[in-house]
C-alpha atoms as a PDB file:
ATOM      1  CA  UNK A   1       0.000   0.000   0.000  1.00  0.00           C
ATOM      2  CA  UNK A   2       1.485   3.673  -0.526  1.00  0.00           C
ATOM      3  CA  UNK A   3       2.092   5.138   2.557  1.00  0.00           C
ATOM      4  CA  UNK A   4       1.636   8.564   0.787  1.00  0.00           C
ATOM      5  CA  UNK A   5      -2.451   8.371   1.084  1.00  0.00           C
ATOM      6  CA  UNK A   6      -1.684   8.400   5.075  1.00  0.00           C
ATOM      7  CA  UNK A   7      -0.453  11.982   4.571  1.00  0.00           C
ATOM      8  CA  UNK A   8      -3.317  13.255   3.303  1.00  0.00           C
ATOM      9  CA  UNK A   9      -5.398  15.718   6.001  1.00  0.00           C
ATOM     10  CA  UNK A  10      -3.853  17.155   9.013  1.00  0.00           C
ATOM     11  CA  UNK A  11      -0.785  16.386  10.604  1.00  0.00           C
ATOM     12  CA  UNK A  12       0.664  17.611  13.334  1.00  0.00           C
ATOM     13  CA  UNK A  13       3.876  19.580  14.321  1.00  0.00           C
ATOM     14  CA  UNK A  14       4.445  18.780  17.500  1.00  0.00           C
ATOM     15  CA  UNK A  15       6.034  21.239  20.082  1.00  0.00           C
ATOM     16  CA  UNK A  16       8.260  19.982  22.673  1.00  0.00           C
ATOM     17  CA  UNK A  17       7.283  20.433  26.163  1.00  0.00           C
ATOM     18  CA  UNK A  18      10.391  21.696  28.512  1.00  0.00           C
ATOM     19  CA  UNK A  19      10.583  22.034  31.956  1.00  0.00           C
ATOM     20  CA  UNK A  20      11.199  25.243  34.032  1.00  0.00           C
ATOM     21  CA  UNK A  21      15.276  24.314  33.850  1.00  0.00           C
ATOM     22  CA  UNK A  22      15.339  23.519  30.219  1.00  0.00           C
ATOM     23  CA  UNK A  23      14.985  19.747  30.549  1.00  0.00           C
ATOM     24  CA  UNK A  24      12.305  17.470  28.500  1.00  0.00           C
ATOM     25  CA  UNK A  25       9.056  16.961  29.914  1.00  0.00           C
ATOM     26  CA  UNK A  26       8.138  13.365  28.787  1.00  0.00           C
ATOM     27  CA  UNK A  27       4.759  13.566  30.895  1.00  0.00           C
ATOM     28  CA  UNK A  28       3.846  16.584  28.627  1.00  0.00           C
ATOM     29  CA  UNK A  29       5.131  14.844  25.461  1.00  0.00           C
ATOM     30  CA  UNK A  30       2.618  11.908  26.513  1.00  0.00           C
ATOM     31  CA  UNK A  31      -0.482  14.279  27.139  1.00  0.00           C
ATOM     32  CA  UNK A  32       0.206  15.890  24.135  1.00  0.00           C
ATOM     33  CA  UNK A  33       0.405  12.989  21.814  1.00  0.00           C
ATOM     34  CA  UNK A  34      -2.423  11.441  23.284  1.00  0.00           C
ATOM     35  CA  UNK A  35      -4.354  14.508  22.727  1.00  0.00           C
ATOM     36  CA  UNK A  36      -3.925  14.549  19.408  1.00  0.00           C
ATOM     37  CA  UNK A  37      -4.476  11.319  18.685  1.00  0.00           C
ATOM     38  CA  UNK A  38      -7.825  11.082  20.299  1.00  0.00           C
ATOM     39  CA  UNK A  39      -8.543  13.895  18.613  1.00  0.00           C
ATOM     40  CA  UNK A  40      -8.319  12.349  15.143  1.00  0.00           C
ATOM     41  CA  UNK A  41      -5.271  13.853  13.037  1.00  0.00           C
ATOM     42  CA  UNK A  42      -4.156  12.255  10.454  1.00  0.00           C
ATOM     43  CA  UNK A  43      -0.384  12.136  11.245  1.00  0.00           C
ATOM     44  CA  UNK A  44       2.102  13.345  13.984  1.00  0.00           C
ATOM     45  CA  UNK A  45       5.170  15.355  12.811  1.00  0.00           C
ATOM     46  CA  UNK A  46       8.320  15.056  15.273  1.00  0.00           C
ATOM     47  CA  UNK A  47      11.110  17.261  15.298  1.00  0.00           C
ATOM     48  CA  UNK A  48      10.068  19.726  13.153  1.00  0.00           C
ATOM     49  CA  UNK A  49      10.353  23.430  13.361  1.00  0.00           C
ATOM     50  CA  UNK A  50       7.528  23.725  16.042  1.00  0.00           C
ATOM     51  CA  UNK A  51       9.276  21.452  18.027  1.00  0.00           C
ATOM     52  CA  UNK A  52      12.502  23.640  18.567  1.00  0.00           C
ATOM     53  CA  UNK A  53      14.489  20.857  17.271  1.00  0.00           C
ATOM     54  CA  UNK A  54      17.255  23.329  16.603  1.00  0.00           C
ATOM     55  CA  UNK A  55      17.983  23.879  20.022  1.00  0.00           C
ATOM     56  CA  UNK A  56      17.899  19.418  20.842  1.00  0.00           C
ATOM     57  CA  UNK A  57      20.976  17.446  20.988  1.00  0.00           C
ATOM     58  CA  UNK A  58      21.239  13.977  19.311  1.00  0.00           C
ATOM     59  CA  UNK A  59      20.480  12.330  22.523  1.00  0.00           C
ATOM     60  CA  UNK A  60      17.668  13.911  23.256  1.00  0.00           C
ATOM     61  CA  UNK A  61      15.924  13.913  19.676  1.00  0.00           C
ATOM     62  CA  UNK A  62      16.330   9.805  19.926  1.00  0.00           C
ATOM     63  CA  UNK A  63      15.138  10.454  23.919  1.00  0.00           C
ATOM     64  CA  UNK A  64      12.078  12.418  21.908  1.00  0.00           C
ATOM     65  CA  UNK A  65      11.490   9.600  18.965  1.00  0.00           C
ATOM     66  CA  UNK A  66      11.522   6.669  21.357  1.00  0.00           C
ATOM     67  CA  UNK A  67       8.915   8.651  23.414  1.00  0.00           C
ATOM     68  CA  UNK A  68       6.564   9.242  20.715  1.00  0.00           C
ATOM     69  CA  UNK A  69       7.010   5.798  19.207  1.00  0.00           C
ATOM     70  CA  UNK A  70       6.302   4.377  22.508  1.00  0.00           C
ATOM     71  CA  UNK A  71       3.271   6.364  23.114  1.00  0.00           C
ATOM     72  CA  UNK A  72       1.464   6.405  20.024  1.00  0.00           C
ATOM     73  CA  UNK A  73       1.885   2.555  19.876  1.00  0.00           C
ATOM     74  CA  UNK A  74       1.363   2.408  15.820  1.00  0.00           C
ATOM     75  CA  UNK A  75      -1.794   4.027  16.253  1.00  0.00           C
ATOM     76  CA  UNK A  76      -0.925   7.250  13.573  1.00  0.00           C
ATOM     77  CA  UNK A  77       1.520   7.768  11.102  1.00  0.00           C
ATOM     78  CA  UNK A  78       4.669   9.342  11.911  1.00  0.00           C
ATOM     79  CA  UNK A  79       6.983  12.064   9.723  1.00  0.00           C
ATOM     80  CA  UNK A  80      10.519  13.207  11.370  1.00  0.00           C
ATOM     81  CA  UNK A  81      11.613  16.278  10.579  1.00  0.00           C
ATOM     82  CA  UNK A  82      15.150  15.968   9.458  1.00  0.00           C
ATOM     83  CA  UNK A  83      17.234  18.919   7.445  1.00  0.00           C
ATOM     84  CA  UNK A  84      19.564  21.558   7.759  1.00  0.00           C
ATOM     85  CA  UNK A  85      21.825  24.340   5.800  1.00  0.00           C
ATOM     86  CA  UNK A  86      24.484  21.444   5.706  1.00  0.00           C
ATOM     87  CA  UNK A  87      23.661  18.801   2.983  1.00  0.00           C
ATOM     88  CA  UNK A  88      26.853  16.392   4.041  1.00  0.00           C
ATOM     89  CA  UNK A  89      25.773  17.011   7.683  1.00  0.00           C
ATOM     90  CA  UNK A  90      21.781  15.905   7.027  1.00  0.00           C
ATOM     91  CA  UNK A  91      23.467  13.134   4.605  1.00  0.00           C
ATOM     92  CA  UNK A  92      25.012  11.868   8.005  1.00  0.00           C
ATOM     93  CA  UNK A  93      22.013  12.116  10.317  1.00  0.00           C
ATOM     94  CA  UNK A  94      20.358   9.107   8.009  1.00  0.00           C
ATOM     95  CA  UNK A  95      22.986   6.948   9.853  1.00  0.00           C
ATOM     96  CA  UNK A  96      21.795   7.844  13.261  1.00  0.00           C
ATOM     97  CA  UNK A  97      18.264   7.425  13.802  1.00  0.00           C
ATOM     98  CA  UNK A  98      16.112   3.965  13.514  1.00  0.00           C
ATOM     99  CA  UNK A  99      13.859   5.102  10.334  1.00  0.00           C
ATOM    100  CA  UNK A 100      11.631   1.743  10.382  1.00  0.00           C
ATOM    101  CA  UNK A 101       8.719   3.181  12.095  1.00  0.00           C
ATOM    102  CA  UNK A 102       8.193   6.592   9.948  1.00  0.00           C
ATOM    103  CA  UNK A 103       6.765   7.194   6.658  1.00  0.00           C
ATOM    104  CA  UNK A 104       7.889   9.745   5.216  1.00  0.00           C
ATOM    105  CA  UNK A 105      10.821  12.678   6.438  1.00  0.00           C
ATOM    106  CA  UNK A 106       9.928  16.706   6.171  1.00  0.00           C
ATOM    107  CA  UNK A 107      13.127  18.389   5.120  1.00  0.00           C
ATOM    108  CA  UNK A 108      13.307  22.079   5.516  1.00  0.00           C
ATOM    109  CA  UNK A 109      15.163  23.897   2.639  1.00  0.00           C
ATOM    110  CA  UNK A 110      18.913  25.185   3.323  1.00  0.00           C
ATOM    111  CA  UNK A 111      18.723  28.474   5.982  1.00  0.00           C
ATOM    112  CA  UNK A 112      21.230  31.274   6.021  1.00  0.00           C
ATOM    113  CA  UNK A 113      23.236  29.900   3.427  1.00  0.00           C
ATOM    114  CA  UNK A 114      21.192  31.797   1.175  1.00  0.00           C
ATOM    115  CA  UNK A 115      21.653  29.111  -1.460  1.00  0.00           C
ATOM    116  CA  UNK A 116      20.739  29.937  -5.342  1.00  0.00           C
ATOM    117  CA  UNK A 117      17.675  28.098  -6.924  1.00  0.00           C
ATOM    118  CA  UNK A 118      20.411  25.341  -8.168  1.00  0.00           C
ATOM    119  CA  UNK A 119      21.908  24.692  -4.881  1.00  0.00           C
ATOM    120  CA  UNK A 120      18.488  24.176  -3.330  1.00  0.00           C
ATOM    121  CA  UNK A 121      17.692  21.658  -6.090  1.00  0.00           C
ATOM    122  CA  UNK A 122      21.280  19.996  -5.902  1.00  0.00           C
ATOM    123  CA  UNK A 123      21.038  19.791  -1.982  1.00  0.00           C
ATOM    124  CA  UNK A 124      17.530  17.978  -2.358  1.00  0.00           C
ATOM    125  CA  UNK A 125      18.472  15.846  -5.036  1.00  0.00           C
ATOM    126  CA  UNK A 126      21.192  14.194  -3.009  1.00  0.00           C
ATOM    127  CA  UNK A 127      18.821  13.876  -0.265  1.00  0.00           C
ATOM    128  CA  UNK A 128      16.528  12.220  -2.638  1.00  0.00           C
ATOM    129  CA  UNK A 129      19.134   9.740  -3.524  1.00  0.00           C
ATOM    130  CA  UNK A 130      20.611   9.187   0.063  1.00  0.00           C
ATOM    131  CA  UNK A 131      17.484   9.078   2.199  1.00  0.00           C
ATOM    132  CA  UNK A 132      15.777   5.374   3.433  1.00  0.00           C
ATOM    133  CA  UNK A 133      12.826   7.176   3.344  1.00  0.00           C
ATOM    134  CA  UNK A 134      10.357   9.356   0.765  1.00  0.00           C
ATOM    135  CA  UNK A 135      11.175  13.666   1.321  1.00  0.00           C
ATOM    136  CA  UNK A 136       8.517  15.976   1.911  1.00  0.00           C
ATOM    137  CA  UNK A 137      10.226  19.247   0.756  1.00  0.00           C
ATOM    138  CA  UNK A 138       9.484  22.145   3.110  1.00  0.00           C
ATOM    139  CA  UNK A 139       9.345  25.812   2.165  1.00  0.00           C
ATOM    140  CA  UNK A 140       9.606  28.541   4.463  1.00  0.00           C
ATOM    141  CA  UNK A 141      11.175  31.764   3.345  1.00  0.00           C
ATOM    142  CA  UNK A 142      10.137  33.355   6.603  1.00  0.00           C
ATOM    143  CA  UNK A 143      12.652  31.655   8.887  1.00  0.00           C
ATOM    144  CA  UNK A 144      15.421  30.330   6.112  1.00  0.00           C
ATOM    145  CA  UNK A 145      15.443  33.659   3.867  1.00  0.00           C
ATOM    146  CA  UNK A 146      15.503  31.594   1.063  1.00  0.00           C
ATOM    147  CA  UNK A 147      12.110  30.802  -1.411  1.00  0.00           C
ATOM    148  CA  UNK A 148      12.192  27.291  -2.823  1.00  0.00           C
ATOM    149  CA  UNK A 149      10.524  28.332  -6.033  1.00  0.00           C
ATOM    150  CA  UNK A 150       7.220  27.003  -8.045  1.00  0.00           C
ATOM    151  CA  UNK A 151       9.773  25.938 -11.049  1.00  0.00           C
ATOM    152  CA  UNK A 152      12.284  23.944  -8.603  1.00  0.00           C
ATOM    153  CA  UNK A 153       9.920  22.315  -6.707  1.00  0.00           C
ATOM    154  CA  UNK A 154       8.446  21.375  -9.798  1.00  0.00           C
ATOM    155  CA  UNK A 155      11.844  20.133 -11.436  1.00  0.00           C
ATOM    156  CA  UNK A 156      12.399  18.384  -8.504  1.00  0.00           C
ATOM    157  CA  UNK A 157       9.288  16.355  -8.471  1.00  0.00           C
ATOM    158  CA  UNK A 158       8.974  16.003 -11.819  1.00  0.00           C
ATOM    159  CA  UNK A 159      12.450  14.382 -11.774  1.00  0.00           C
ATOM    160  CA  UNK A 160      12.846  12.249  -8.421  1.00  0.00           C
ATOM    161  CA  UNK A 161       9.872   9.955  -7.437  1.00  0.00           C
ATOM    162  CA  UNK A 162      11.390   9.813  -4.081  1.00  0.00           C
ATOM    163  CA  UNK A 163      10.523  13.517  -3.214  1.00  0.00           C
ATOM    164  CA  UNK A 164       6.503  13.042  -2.342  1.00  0.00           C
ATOM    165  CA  UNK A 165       5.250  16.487  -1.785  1.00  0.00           C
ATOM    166  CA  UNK A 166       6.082  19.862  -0.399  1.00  0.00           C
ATOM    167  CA  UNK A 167       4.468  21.271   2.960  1.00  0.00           C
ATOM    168  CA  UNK A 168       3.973  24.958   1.533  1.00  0.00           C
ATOM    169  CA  UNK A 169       4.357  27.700   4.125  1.00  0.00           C
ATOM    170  CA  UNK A 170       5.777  30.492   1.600  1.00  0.00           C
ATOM    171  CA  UNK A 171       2.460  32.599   2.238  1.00  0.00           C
ATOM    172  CA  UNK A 172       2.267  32.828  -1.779  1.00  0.00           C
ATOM    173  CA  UNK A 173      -0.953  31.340  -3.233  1.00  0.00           C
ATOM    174  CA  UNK A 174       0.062  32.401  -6.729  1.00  0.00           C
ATOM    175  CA  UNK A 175       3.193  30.014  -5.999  1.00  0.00           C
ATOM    176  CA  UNK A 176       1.005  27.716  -4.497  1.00  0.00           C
ATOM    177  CA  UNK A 177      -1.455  27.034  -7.206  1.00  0.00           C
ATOM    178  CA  UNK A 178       1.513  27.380  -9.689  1.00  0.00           C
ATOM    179  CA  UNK A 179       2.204  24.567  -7.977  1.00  0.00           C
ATOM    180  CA  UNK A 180      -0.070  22.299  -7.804  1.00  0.00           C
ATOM    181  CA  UNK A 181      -1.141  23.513 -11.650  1.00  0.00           C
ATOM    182  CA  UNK A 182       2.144  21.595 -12.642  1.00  0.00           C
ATOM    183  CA  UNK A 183       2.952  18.734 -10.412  1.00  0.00           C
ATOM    184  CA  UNK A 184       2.607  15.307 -11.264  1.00  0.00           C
ATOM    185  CA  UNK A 185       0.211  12.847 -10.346  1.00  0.00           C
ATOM    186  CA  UNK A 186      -0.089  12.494  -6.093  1.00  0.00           C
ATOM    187  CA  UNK A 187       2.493  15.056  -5.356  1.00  0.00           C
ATOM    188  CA  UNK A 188       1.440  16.421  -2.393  1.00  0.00           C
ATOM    189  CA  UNK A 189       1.053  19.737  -2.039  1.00  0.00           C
ATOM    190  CA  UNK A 190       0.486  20.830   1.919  1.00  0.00           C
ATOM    191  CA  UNK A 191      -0.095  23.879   3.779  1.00  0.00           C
ATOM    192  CA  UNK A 192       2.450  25.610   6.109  1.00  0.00           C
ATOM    193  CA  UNK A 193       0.210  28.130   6.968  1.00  0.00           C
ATOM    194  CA  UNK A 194      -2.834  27.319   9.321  1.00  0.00           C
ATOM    195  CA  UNK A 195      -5.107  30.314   8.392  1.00  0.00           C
ATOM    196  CA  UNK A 196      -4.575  29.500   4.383  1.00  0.00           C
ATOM    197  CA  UNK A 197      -4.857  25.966   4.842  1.00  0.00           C
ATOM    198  CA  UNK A 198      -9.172  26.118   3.608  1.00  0.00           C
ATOM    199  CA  UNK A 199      -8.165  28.106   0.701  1.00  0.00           C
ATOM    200  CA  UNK A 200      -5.371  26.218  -0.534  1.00  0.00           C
ATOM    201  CA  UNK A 201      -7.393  23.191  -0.510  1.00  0.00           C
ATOM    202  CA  UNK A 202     -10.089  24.528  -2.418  1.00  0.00           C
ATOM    203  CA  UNK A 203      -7.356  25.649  -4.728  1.00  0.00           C
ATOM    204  CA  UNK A 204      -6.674  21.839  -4.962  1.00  0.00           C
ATOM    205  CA  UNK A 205      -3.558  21.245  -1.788  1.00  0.00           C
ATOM    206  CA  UNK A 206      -3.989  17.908   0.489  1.00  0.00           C
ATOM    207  CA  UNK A 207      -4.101  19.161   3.438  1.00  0.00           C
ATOM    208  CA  UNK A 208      -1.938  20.750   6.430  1.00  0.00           C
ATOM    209  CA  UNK A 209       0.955  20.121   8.809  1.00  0.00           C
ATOM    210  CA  UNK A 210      -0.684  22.218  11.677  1.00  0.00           C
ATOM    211  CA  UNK A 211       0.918  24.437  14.209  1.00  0.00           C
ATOM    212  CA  UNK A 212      -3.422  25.057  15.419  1.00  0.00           C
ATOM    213  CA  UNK A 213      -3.896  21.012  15.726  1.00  0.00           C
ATOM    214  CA  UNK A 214      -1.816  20.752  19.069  1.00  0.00           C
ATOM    215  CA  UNK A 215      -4.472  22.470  21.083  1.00  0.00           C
ATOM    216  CA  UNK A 216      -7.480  21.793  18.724  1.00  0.00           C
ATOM    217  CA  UNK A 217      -6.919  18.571  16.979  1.00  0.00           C
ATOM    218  CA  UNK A 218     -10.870  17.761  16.362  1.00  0.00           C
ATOM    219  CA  UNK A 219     -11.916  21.056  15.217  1.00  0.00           C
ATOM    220  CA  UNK A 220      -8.906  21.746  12.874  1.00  0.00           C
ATOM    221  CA  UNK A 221      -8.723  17.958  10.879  1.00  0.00           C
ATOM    222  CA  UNK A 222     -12.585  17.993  11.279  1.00  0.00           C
ATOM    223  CA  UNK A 223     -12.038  21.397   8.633  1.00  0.00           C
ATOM    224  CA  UNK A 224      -9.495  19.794   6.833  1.00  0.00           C
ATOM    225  CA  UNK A 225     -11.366  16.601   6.356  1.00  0.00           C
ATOM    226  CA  UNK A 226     -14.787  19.205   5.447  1.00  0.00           C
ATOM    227  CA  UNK A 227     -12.811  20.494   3.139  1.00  0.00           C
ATOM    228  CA  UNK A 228     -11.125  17.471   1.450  1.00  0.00           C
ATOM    229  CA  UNK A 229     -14.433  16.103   0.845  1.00  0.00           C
ATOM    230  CA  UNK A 230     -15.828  19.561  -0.653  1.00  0.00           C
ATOM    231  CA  UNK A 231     -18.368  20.304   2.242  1.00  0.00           C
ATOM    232  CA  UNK A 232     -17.055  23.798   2.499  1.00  0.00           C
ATOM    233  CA  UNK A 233     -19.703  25.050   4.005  1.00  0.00           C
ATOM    234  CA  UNK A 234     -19.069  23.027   7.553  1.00  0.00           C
ATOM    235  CA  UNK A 235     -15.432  23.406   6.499  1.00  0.00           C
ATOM    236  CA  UNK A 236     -15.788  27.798   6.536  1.00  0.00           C
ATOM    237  CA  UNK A 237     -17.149  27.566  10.187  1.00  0.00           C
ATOM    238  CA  UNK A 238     -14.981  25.862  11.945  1.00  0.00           C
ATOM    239  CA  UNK A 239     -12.224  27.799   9.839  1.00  0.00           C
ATOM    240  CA  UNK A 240     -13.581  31.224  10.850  1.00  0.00           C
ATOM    241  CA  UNK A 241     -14.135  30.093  14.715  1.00  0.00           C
ATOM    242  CA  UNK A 242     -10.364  29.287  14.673  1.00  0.00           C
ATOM    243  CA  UNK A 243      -9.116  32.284  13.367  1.00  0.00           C
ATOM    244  CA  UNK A 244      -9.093  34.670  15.964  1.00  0.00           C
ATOM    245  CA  UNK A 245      -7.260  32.198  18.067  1.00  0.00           C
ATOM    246  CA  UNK A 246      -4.469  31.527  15.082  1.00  0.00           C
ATOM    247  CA  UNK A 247      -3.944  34.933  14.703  1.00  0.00           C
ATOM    248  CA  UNK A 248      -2.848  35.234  18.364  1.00  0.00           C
ATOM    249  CA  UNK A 249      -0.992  31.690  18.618  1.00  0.00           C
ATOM    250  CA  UNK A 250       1.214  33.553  15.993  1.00  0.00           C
ATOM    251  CA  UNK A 251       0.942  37.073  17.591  1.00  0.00           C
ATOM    252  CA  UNK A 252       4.360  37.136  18.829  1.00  0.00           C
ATOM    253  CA  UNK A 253       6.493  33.796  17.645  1.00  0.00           C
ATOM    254  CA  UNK A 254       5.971  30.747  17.366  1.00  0.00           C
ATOM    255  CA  UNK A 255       5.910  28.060  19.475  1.00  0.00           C
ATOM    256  CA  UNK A 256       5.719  30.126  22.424  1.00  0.00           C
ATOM    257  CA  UNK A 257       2.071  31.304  21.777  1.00  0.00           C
ATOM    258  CA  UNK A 258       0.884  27.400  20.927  1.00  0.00           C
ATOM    259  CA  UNK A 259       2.878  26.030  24.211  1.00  0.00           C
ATOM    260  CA  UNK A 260       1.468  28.999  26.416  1.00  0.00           C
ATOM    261  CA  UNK A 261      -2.461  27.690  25.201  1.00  0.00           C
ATOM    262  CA  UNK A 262      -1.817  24.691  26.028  1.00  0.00           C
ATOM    263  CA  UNK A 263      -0.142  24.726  29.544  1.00  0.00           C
ATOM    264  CA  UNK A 264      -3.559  27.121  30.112  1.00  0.00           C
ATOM    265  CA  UNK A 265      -5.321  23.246  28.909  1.00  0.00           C
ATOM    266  CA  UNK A 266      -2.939  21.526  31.658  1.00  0.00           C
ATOM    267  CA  UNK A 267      -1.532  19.357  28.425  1.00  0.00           C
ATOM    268  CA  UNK A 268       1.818  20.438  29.108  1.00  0.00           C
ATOM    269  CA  UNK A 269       4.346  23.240  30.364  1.00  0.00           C
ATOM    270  CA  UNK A 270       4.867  26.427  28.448  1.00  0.00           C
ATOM    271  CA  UNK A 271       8.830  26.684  28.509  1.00  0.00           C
ATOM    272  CA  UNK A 272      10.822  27.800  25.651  1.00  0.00           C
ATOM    273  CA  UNK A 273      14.360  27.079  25.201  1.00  0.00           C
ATOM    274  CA  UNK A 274      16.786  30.618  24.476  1.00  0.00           C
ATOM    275  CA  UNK A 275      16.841  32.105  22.323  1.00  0.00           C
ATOM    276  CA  UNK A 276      12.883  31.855  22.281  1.00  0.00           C
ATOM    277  CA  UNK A 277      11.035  33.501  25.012  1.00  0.00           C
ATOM    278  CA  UNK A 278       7.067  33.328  25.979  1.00  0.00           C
ATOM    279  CA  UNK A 279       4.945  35.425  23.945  1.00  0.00           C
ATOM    280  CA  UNK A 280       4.147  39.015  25.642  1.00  0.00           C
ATOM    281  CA  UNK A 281       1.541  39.737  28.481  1.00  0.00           C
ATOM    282  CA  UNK A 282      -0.680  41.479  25.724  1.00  0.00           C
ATOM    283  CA  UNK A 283      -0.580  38.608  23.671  1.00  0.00           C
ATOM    284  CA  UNK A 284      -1.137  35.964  26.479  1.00  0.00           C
ATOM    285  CA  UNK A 285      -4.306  38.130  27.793  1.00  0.00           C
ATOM    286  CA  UNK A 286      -5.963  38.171  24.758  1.00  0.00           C
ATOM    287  CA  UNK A 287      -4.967  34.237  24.530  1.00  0.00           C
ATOM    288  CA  UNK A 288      -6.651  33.782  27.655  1.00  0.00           C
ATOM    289  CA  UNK A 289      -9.930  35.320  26.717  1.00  0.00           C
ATOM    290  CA  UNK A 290     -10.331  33.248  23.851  1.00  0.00           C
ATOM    291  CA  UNK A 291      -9.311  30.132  25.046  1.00  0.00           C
ATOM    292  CA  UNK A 292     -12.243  30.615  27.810  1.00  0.00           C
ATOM    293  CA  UNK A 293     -14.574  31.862  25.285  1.00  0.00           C
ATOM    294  CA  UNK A 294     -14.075  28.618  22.951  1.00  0.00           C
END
């Protein structure tokens, strides 16, 4: 069976809940993942960008995949984020980890290197050749300074089977639908952004890996699943009842407005790791009144 049709709908980036001192809370981790499983996402994404994996050490990213193995006992699909602005470095990394229980990784695109559109496709291609797994390509100009383009996504899919889909987070729906206008057949295209996530699959995109689902798992996949089956209608309120709150999870950084809503849901703490610190008192009031209004 193609594991790709399991990446379809929402998935999940999880955060990763710290103690006060800076240590892993595994309690949290467990609360959290069984949160989101029960409430019916599609897939669980570990070590992504949500999940501050830039500030883990190799010890404690295995520490964080045993943990979410362990807990979600094969119950949802799992994608490990795995990348990096050092191609020989994330060529390494496929030597490390055990890659037998995920589907698919969700590479970010070269940061601060400020790469040209030929040494993003060169850098993917040789993770396309190298990695034990399918590559989600992941586009985020926002934090890496860097666009992956419409026409190099689209040369890289067109020309490496192994690359499955891009998780879109660019902002750009002219990009977007450029896009999925071109790519072959079940390429997925999936939204970065949580608040363009109904539009871009009306525009024809597979779904979402969701910053939103971590607190509201039901709600959000139950308006990614409306909207994958064209009942937009159900799919537009749910979207507009989770917009205020997006807006604000995003108000000042991200992941310290998602972790601060839930510690207020006793799911998990609300710590950051530097240089990340908790989203301002403005921010958290405002959080506050519409978590108890929801």
């Amino acid at each position: 069976m193609n594991k790709k049709i399991f990446l379809k709908g929402t998935g999940v980036a999880l955060v990763t809940p710290f103690h006060a001192d800076g240590e892993i809370d595994f309690a949290g981790l467990d609360k959290l993942v069984d949160h989101v499983i029960r409430g019916k996402c599609e897939y669980l994404v570990v070590l992504g960008t949500t999940g501050e994996s830039v500030t883990l050490n190799k010890e404690e990213k295995s520490q964080i995949i045993h943990r979410v193995v362990t807990r979600s006992k094969n119950r949802i699909p799992l994608v490990l984020g795995l990348g990096g602005n050092d191609t020989a470095d994330v060529i390494n990394q496929f030597s490390i980890f055990d890659f037998s229980v995920f589907t698919a990784i969700l590479s970010v695109s070269p940061y601060y290197n400020k790469p040209s559109q030929e040494g993003i496709y060169q850098h993917y291609k040789l993770i396309a050749r190298k990695s034990p797994l399918p590559v989600i390509l992941y586009n985020v100009p926002g934090r890496t300074s860097s666009n992956l383009s419409a026409e190099t996504t689209l040369r890289l899919s067109n020309e490496h089977d192994s690359i499955i889909g891009i998780k879109e987070a660019s902002g750009n729906m002219e990009q977007c639908m450029n896009i999925i206008r071109g790519r072959r057949k079940n390429f997925l295209v999936i939204s970065g952004d949580d608040n363009l996530t109904l539009p871009l699959i009306a525009s024809g995109a597979d779904g979402v890996i969701s910053v939103v689902a971590n607190a509201f798992p039901k709600d959000f996949s139950s308006m990614v699943r409306y909207s994958l089956e064209g009942k937009m209608s159900a799919a537009r309120k749910l979207h507009y009842k989770l917009m205020p709150i997006t807006d604000q999870l995003f108000a000042d950084g991200n992941p310290g407005g998602i972790k601060f809503a839930l510690s207020q849901m006793n799911i998990c703490s609300p710590h950051l790791r530097l240089p990340l610190v908790p989203p301002n008192s403005s921010v958290q009031s405002q959080l506050k009144k519409l978590l108890e209004s929801y």
